[in-house]
C-alpha atoms as a PDB file:
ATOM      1  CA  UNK A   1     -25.783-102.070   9.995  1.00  0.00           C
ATOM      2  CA  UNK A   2     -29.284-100.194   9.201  1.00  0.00           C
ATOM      3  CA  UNK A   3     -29.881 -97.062   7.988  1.00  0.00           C
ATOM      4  CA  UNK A   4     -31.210 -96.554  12.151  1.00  0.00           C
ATOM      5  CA  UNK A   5     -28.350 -97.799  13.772  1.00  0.00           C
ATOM      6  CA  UNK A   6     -25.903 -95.711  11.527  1.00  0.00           C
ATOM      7  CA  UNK A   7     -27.343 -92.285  12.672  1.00  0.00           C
ATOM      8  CA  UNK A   8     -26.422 -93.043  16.179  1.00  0.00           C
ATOM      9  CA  UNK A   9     -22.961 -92.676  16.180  1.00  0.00           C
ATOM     10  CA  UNK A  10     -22.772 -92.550  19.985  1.00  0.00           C
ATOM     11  CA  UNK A  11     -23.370 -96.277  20.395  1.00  0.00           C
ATOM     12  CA  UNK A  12     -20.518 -97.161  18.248  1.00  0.00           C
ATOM     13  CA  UNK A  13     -17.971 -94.295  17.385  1.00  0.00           C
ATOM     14  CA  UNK A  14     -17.754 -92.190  19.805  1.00  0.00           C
ATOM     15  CA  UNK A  15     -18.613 -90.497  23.461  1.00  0.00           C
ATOM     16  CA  UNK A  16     -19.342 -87.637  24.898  1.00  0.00           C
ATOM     17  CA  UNK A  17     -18.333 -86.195  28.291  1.00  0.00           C
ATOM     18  CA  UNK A  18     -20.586 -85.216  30.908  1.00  0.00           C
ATOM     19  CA  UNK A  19     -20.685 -81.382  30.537  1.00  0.00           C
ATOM     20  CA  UNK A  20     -23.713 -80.170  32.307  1.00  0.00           C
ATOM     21  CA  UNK A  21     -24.099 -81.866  35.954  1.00  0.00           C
ATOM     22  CA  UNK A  22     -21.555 -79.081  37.544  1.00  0.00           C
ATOM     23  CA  UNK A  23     -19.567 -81.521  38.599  1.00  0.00           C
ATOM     24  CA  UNK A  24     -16.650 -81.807  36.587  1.00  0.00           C
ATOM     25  CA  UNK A  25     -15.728 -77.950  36.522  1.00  0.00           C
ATOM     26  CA  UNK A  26     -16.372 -77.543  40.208  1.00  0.00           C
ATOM     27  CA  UNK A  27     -13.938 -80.307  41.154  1.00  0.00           C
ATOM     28  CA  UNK A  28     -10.884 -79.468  39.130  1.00  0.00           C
ATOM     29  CA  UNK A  29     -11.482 -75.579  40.216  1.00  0.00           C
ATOM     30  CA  UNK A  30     -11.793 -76.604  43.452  1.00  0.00           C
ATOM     31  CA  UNK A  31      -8.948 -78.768  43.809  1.00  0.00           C
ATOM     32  CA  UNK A  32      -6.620 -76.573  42.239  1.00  0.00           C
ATOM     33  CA  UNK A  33      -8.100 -73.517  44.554  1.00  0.00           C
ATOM     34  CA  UNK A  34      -7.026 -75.597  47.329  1.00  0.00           C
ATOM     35  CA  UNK A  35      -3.422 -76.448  46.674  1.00  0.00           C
ATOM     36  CA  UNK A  36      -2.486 -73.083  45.180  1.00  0.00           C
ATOM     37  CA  UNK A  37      -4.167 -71.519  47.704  1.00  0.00           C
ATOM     38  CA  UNK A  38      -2.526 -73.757  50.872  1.00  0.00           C
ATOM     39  CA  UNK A  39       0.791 -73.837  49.106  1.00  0.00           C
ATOM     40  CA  UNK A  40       0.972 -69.679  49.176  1.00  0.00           C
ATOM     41  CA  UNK A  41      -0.827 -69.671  52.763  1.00  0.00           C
ATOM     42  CA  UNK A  42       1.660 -72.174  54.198  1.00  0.00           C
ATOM     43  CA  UNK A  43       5.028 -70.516  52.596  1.00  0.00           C
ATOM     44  CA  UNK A  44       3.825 -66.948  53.708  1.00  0.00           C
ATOM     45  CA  UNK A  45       3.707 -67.907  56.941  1.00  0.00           C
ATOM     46  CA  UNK A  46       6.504 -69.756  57.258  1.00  0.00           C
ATOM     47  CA  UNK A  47       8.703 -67.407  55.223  1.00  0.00           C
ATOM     48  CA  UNK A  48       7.644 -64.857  58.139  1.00  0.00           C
ATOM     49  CA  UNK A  49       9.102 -67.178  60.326  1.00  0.00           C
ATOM     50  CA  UNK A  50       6.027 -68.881  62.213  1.00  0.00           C
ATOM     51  CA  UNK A  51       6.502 -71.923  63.732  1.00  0.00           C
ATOM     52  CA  UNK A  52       5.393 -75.693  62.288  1.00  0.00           C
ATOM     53  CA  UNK A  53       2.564 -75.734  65.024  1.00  0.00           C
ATOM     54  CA  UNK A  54       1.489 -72.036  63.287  1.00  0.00           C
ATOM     55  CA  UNK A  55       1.781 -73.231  60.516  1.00  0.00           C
ATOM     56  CA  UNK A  56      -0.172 -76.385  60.602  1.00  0.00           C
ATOM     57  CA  UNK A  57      -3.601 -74.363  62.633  1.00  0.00           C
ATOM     58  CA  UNK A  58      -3.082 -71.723  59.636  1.00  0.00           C
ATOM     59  CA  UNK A  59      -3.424 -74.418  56.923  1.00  0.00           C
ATOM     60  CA  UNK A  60      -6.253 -76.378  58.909  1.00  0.00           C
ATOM     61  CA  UNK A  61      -7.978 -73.098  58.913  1.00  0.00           C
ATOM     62  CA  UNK A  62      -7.118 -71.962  55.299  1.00  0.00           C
ATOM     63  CA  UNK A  63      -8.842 -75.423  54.301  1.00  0.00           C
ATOM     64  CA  UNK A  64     -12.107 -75.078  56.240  1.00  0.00           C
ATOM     65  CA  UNK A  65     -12.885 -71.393  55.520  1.00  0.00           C
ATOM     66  CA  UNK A  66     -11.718 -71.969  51.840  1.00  0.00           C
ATOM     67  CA  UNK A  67     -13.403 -75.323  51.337  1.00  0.00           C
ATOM     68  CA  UNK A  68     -17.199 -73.537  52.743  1.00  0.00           C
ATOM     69  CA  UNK A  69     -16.240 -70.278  50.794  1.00  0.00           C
ATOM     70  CA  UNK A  70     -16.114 -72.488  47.845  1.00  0.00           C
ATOM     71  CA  UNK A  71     -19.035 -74.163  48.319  1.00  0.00           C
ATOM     72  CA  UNK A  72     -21.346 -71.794  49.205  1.00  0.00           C
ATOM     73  CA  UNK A  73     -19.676 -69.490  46.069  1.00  0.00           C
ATOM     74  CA  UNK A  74     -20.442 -72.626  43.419  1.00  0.00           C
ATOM     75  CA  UNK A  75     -24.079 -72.903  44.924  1.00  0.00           C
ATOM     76  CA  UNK A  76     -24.969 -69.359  44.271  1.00  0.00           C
ATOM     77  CA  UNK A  77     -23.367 -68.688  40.956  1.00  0.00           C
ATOM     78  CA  UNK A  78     -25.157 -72.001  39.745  1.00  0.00           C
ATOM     79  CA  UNK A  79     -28.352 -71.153  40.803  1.00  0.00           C
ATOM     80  CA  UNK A  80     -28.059 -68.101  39.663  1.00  0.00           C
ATOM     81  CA  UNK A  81     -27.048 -69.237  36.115  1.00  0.00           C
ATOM     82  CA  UNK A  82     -30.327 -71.848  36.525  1.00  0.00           C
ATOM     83  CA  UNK A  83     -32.438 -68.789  37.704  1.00  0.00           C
ATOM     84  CA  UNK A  84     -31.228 -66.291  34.206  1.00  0.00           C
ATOM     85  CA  UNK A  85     -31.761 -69.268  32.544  1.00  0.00           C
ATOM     86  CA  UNK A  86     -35.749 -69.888  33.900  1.00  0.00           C
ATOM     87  CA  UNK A  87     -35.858 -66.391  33.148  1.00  0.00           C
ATOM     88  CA  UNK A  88     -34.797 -66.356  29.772  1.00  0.00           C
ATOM     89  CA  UNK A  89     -37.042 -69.187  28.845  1.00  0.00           C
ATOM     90  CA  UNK A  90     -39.878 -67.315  29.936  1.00  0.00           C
ATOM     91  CA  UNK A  91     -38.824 -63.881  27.730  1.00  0.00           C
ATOM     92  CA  UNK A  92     -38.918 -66.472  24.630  1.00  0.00           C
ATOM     93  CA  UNK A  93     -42.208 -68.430  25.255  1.00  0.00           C
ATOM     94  CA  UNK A  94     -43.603 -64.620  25.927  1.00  0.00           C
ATOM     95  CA  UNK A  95     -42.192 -63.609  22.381  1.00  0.00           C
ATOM     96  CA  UNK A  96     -43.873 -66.771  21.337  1.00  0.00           C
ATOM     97  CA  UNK A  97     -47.420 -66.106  22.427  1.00  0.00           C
ATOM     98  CA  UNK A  98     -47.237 -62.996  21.177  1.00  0.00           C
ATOM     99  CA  UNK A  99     -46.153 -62.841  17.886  1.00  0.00           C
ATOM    100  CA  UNK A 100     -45.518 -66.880  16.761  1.00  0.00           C
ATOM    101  CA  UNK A 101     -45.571 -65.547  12.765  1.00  0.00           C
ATOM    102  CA  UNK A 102     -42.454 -63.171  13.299  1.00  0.00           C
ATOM    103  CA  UNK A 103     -40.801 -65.929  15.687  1.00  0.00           C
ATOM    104  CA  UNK A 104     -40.865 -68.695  12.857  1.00  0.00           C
ATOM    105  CA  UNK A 105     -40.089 -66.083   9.959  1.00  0.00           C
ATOM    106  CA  UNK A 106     -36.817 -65.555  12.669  1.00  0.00           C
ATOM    107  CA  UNK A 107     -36.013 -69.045  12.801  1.00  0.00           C
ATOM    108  CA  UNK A 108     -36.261 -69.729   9.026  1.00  0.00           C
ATOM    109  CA  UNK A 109     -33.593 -66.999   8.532  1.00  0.00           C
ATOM    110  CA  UNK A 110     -31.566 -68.574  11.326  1.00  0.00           C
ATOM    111  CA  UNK A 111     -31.764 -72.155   9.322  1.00  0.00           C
ATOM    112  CA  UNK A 112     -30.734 -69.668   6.015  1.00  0.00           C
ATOM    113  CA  UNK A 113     -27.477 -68.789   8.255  1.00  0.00           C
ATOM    114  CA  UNK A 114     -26.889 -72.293   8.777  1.00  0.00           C
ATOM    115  CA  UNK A 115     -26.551 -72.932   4.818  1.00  0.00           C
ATOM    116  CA  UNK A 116     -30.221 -74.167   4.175  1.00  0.00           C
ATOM    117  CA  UNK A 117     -31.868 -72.878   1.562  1.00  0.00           C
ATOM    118  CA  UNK A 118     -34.515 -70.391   1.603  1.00  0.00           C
ATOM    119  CA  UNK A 119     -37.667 -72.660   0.672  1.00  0.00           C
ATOM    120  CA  UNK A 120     -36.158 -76.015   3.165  1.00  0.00           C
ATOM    121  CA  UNK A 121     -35.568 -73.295   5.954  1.00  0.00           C
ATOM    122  CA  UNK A 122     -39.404 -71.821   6.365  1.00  0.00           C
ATOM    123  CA  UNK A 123     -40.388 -75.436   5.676  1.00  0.00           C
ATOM    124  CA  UNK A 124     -38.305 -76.700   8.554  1.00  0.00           C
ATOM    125  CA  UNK A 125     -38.826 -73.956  10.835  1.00  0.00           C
ATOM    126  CA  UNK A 126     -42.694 -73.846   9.962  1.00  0.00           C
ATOM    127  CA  UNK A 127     -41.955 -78.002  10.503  1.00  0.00           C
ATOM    128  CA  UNK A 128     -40.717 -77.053  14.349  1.00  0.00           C
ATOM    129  CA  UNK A 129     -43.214 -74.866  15.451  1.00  0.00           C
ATOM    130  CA  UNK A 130     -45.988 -77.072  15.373  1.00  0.00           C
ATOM    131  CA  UNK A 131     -45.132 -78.027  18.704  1.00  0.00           C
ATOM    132  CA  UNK A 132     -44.572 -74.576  20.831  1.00  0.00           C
ATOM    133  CA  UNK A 133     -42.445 -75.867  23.157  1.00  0.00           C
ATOM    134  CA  UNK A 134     -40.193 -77.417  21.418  1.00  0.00           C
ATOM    135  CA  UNK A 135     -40.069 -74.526  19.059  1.00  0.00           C
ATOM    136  CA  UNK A 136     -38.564 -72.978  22.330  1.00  0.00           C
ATOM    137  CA  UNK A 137     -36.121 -74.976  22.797  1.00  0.00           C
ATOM    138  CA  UNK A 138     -34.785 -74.515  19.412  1.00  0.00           C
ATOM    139  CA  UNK A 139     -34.863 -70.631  19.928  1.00  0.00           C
ATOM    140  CA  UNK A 140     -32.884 -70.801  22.294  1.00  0.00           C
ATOM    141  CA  UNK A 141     -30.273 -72.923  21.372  1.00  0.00           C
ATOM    142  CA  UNK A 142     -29.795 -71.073  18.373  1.00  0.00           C
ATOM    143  CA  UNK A 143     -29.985 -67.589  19.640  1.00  0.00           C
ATOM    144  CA  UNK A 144     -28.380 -67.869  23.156  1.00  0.00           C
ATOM    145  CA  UNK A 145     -26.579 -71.516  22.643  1.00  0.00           C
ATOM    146  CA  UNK A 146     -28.915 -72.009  25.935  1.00  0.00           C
ATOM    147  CA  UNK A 147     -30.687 -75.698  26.279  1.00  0.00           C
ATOM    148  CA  UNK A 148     -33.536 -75.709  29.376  1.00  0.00           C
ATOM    149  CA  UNK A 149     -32.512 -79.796  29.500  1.00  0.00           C
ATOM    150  CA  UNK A 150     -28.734 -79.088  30.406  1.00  0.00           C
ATOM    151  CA  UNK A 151     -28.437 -77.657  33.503  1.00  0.00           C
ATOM    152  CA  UNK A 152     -25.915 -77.960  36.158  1.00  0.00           C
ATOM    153  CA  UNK A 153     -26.943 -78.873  39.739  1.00  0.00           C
ATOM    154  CA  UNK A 154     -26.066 -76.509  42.403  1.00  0.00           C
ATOM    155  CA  UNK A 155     -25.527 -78.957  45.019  1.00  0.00           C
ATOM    156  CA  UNK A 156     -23.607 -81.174  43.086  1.00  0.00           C
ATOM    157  CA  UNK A 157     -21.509 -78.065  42.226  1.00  0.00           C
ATOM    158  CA  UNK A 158     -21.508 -77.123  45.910  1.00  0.00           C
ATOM    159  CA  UNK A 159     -20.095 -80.136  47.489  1.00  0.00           C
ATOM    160  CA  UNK A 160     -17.825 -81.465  44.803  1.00  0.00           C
ATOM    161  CA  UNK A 161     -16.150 -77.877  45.312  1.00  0.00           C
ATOM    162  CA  UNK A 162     -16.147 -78.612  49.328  1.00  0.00           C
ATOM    163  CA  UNK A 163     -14.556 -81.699  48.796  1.00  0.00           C
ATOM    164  CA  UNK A 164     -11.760 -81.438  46.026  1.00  0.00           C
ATOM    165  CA  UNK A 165     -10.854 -77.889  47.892  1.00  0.00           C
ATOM    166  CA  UNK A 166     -10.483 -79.529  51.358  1.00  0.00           C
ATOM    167  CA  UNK A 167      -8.590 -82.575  49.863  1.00  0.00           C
ATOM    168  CA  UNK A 168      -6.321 -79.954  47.346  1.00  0.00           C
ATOM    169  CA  UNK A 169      -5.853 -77.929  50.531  1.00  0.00           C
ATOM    170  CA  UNK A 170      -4.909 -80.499  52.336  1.00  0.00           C
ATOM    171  CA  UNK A 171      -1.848 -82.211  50.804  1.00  0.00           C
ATOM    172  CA  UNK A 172       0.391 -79.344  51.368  1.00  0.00           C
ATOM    173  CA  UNK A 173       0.020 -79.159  55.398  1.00  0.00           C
ATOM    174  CA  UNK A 174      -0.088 -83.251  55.845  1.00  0.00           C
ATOM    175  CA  UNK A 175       4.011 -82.968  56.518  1.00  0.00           C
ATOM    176  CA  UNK A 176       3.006 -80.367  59.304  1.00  0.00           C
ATOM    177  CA  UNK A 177       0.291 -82.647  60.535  1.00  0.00           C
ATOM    178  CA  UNK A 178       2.501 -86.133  60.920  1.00  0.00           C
ATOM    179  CA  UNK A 179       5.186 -83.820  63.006  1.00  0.00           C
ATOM    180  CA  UNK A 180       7.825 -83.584  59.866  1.00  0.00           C
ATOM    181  CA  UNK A 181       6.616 -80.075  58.907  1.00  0.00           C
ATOM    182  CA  UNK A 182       9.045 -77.826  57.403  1.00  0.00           C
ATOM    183  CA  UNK A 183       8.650 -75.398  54.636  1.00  0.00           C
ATOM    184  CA  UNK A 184      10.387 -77.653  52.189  1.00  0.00           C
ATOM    185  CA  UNK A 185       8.702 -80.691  52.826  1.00  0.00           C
ATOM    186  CA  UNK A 186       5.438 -78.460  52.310  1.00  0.00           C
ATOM    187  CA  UNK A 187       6.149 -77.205  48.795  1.00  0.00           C
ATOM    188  CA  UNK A 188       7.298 -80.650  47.853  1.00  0.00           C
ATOM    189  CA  UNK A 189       4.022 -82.282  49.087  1.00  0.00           C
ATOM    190  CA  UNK A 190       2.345 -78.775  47.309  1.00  0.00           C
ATOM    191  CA  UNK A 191       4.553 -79.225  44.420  1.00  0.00           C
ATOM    192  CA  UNK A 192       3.562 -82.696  43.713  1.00  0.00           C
ATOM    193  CA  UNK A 193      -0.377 -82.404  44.113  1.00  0.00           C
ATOM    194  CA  UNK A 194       0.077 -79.920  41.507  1.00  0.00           C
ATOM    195  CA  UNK A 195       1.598 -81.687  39.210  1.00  0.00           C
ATOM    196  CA  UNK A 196      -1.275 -84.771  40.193  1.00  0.00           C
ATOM    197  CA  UNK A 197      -4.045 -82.269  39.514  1.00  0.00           C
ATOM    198  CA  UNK A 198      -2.756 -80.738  36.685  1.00  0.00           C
ATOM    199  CA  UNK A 199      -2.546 -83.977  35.134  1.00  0.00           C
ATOM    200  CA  UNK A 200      -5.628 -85.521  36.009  1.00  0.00           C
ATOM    201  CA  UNK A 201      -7.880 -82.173  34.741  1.00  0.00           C
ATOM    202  CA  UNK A 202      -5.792 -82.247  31.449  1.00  0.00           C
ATOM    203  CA  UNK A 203      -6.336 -86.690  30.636  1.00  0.00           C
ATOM    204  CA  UNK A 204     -10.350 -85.070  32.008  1.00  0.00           C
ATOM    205  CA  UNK A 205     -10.005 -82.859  28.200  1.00  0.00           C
ATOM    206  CA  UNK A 206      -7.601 -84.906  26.229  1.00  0.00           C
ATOM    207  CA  UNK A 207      -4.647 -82.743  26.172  1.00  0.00           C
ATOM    208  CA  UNK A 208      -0.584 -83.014  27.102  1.00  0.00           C
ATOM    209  CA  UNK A 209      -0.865 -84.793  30.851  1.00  0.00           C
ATOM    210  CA  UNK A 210       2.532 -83.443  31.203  1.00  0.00           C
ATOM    211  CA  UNK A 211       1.728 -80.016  29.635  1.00  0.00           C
ATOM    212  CA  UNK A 212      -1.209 -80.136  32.289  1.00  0.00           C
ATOM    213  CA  UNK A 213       0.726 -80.699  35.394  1.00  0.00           C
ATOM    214  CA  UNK A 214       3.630 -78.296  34.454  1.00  0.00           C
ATOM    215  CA  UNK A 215       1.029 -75.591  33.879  1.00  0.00           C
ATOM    216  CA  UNK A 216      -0.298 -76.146  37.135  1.00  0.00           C
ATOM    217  CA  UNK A 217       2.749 -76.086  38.607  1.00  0.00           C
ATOM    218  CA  UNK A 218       4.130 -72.686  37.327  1.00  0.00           C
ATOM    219  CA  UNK A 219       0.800 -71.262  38.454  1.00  0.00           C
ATOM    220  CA  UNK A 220       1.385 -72.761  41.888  1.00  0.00           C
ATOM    221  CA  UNK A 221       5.001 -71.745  41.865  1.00  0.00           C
ATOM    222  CA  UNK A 222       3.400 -67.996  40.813  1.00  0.00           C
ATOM    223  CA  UNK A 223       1.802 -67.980  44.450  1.00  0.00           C
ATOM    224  CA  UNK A 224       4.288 -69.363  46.227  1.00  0.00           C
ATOM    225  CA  UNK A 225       6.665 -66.950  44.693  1.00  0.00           C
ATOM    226  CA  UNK A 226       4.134 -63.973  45.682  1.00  0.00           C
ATOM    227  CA  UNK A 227       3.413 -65.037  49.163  1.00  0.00           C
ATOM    228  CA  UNK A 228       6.886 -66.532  50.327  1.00  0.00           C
ATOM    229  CA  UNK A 229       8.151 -62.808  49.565  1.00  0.00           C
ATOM    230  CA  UNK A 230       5.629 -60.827  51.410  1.00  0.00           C
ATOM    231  CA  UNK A 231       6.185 -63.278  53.824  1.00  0.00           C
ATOM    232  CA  UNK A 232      10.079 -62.510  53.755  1.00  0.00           C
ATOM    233  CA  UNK A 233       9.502 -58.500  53.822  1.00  0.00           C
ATOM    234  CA  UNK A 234       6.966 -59.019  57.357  1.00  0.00           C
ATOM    235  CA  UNK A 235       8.898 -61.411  59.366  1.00  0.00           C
ATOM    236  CA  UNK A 236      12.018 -63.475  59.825  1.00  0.00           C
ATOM    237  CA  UNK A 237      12.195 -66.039  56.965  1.00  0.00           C
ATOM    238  CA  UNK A 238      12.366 -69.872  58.534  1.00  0.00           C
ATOM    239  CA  UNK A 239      12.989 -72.430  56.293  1.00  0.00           C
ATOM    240  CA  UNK A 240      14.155 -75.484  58.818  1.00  0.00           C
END
């Protein structure tokens, strides 16, 4: 193997997720919005003592309003992350124009933090600000852990978070849907997209699949909990 091929690991020993498309965080939020959110909505209700028909135009209705809220909610906090972003790129190539000796003298000490030593640090930074824009970039990696390349799209953010809510938000309300709705048969559809999700996001990072989906459970069980007792306290509680 050459001396080329060695410094790039990724082709042979190992891969890297895809962090910045917005995707992955917006599904797994979503999703797990959805069936927490359901779950509590449909065992409220029920507890109160509404009937399956109630119950079933409730969660139909909890899933569209959540699954827009969601979307329209990922859209703007994405753009407006891209939009502070644009903004601070512009406050750096600013501080560039106008004073590009005290800029490099900053990055130097920045390579000095990084355990360079003084000479190979104004070298390298004098090295990287031959080309300005670049320069940027490395500014603001270093100062704000920001990269201009690596940003998340807001509509890929927006309807991966429409989707995985309306499908999360869905499971718990399908019993109500094929005419076998009952409480119970709603927390254990709930119950067991939990554990799913919980699961899948956790195999997504590496961890404990099981530690995953028992977290996710618990939280679910949380809401449940919450809602199934205000429920109780506002109406007749109606399990069958």
């Amino acid at each position: 193997m050459s001396e080329f091929d060695i410094a790039r690991p990724h082709d042979y020993d190992h891969r890297h997720a895809d962090v910045s498309s917005g995707w992955l965080r917006a599904t797994v939020f979503g999703a797990m919005d959805g069936l927490v959110s359901n779950v509590g909505l449909i065992a409220g209700i029920a507890a109160a003592g509404a009937s399956p028909g109630i119950v079933a135009i409730t969660g139909v209705s909890g899933l569209i309003a959540g699954a827009i809220s969601m979307a329209l909610g990922e859209f703007t906090s994405v753009r407006t992350a891209n939009e502070q972003l644009d903004a601070e790129v512009r406050v750096e190539r600013e501080a560039h124009s106008r004073n590009p000796e005290g800029e490099q003298a900053e990055l130097s000490l920045l390579f000095e933090r990084l355990g360079m030593e003084p000479r190979i640090a104004s070298t390298a930074a004098s090295q990287v600000h031959t080309n300005g824009e670049q320069a940027i970039k490395v500014h603001l990696a270093h100062e704000l852990g920001l990269s201009p390349e690596e940003r998340p799209s807001p509509w890929v953010a927006a309807f991966s978070s429409l989707l995985s809510f309306g499908v999360g938000a869905l499971i718990p309300i399908l019993p109500f849907l094929f005419g076998f709705g009952t409480l119970w048969w709603g927390l254990a559809f709930g119950g067991v997209g939990l554990l799913l999700a919980g699961a899948l996001a956790a195999r997504t990072t590496n961890r404990s699949w099981a530690a995953g989906a028992l977290r996710q459970l618990l939280f679910g069980g949380v809401a449940v909990a919450v809602t199934y007792t205000i429920g109780m306290l506002l109406g007749v509680s109606s399990l069958g």
